[in-house]
Protein backbone atom coordinates (compact mmCIF):
# COMPACT_ATOMS: atom_id res chain seq x y z
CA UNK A 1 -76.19 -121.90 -170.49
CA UNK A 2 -73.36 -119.59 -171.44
CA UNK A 3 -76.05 -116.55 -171.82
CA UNK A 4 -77.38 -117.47 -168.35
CA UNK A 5 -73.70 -117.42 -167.18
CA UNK A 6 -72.97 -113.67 -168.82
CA UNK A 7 -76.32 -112.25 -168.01
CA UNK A 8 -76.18 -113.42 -163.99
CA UNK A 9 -71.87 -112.22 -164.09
CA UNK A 10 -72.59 -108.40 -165.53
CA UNK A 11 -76.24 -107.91 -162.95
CA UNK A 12 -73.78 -106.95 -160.29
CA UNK A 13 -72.34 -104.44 -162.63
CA UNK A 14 -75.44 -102.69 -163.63
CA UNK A 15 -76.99 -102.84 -160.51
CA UNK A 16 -73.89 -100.70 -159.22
CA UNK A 17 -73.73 -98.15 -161.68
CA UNK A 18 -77.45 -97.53 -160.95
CA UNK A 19 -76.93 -97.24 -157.34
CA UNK A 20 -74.25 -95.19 -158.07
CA UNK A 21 -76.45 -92.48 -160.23
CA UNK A 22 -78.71 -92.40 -157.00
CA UNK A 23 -76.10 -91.56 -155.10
CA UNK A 24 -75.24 -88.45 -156.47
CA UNK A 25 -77.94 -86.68 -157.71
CA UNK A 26 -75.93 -84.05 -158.51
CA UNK A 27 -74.70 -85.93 -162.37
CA UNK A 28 -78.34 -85.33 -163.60
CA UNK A 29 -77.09 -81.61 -163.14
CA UNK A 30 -73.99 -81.64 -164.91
CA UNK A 31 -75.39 -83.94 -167.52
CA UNK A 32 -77.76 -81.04 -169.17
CA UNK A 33 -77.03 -80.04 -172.61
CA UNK A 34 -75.51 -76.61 -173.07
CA UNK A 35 -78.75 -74.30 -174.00
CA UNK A 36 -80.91 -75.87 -172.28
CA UNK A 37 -83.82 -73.85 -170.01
CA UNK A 38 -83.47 -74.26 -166.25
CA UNK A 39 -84.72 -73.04 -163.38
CA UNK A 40 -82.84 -73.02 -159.95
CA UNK A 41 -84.69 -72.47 -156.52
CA UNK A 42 -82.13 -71.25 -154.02
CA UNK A 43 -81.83 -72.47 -150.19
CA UNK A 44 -83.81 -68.99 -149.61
CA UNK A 45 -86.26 -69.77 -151.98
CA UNK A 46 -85.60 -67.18 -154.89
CA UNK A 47 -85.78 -68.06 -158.42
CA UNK A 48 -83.11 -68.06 -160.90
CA UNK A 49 -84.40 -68.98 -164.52
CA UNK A 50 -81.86 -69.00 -167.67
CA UNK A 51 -80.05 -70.58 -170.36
CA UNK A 52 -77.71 -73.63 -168.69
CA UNK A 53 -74.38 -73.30 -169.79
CA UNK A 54 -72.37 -75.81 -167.87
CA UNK A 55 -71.94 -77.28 -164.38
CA UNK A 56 -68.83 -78.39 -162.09
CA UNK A 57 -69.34 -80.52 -159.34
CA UNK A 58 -69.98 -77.44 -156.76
CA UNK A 59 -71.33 -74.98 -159.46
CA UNK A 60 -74.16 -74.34 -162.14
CA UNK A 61 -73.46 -71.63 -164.40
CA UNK A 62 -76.74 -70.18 -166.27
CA UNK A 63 -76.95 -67.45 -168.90
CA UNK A 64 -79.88 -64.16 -167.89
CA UNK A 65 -80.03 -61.44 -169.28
CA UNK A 66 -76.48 -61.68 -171.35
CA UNK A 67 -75.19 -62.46 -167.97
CA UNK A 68 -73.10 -64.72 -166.68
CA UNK A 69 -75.00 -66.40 -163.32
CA UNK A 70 -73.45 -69.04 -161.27
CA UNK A 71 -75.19 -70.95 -158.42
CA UNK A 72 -73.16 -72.59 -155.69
CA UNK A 73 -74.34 -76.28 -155.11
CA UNK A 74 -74.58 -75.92 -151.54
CA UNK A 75 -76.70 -72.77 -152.26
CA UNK A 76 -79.11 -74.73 -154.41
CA UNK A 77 -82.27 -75.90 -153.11
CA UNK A 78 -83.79 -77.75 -156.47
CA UNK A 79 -83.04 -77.41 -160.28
CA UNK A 80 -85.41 -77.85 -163.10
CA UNK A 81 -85.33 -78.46 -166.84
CA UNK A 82 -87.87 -76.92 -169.11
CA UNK A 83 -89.05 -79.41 -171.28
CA UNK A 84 -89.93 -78.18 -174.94
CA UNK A 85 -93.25 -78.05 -175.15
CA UNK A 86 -96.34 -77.99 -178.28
CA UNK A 87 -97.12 -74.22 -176.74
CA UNK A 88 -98.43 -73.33 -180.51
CA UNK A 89 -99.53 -76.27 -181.83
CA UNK A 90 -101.58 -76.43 -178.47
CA UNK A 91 -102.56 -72.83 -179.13
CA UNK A 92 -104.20 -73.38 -182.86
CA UNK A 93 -106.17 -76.44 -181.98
CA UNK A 94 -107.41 -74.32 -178.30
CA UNK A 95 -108.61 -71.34 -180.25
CA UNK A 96 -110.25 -72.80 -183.26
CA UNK A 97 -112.12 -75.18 -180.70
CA UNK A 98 -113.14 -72.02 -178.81
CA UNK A 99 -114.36 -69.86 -181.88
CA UNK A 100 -116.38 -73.10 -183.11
CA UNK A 101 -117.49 -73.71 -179.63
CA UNK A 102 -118.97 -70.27 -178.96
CA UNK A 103 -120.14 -69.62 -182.43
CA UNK A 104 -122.02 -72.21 -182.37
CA UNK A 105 -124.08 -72.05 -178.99
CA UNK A 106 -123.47 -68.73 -178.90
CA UNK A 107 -124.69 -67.98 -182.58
CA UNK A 108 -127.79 -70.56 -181.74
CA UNK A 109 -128.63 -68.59 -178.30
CA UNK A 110 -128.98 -65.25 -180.62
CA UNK A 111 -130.75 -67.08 -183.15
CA UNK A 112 -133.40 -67.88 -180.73
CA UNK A 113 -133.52 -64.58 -179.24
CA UNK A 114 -133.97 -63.36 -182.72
CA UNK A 115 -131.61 -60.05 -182.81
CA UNK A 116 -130.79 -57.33 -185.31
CA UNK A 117 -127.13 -58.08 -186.11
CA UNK A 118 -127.02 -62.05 -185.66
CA UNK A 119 -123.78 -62.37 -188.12
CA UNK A 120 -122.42 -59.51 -186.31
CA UNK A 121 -123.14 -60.40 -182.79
CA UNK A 122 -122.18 -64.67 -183.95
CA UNK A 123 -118.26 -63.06 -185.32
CA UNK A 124 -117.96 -61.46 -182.14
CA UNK A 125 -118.72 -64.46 -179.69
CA UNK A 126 -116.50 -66.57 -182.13
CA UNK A 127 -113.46 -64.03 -181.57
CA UNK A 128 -113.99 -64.37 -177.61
CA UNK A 129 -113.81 -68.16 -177.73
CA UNK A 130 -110.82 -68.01 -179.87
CA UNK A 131 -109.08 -65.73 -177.57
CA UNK A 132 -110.30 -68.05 -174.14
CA UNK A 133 -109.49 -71.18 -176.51
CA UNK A 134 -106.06 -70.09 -177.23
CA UNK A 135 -105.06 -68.76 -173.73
CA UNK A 136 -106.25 -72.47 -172.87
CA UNK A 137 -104.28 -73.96 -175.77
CA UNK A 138 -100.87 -72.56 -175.19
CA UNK A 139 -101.58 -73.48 -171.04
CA UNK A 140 -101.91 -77.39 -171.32
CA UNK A 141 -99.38 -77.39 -174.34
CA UNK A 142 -96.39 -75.13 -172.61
CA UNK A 143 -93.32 -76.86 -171.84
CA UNK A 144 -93.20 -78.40 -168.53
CA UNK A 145 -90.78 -78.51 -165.31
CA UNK A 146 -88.96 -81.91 -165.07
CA UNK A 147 -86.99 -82.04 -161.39
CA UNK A 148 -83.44 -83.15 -161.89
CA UNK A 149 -82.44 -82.23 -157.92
CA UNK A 150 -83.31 -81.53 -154.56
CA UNK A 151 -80.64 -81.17 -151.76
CA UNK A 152 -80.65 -83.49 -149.48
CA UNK A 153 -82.38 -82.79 -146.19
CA UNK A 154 -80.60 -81.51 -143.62
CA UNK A 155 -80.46 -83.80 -140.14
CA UNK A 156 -81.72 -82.39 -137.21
């Protein structure tokens, strides 16, 4: 009884601190971790992409280029955080899959044909599909954009 008593007295609470993060978008902002990679669309849609160094409650500063950078709230659009990604790891597993891939149907298509150079010709397809493989690789495992705001929309 005395748990059901604490639990129904503090669901007010929570339920106002969470309506209270809605309300203000803006705290995911100033909530990033110094070093972090962002990206900032402005209200006339050019791109600002840098190192986050901190945020007020009108202002994101961002490192570029040994630079200094600071975008005014009202001139922000949306802000994104670069999530860490498995690029390499992603890129190892894409291009061994690619030389095995086309050394094997590749090597089997020349095999059939019956050519001159097959180990020559079978090293050469295997290098293309570990090039296409790793391009591939380091695509699906490169960090990704996480949305932390969007300005409101203006009322007509």
């Amino acid at each position: 009884m005395y748990k059901t008593i604490c639990v129904l007295l503090l669901l007010p609470l929570l339920a106002a601190g969470q309506v209270a993060s809605m309300l203000s978008p803006w705290n995911a902002v100033e909530r990033i971790a110094a070093g972090e990679r962002i990206q900032v669309q402005s209200m006339d849609y050019k791109t600002l992409k840098g190192t986050f160094d901190h945020a007020t409650a009108d202002v994101v500063y961002l490192q570029h280029a040994g630079q200094t950078i600071e975008a005014r709230r009202d001139g922000v659009r949306r802000l994104w955080r670069r999530k860490p990604g498995h690029g390499g790891r992603w890129a190892i597993v894409g291009g061994v899959a690619g030389a095995a891939a086309l050394g094997v149907f590749g090597g089997t298509h020349l095999e059939n044909k019956g050519g001159a150079d097959f180990a020559g010709a079978t090293a050469g397809v295997s290098a293309l599909g570990a090039i296409i493989g790793t391009a591939v690789g380091y695509g699906i495992g490169h960090g990704k954009l996480e949305l932390l705001y969007q300005a409101p929309k203006k009322a007509k």
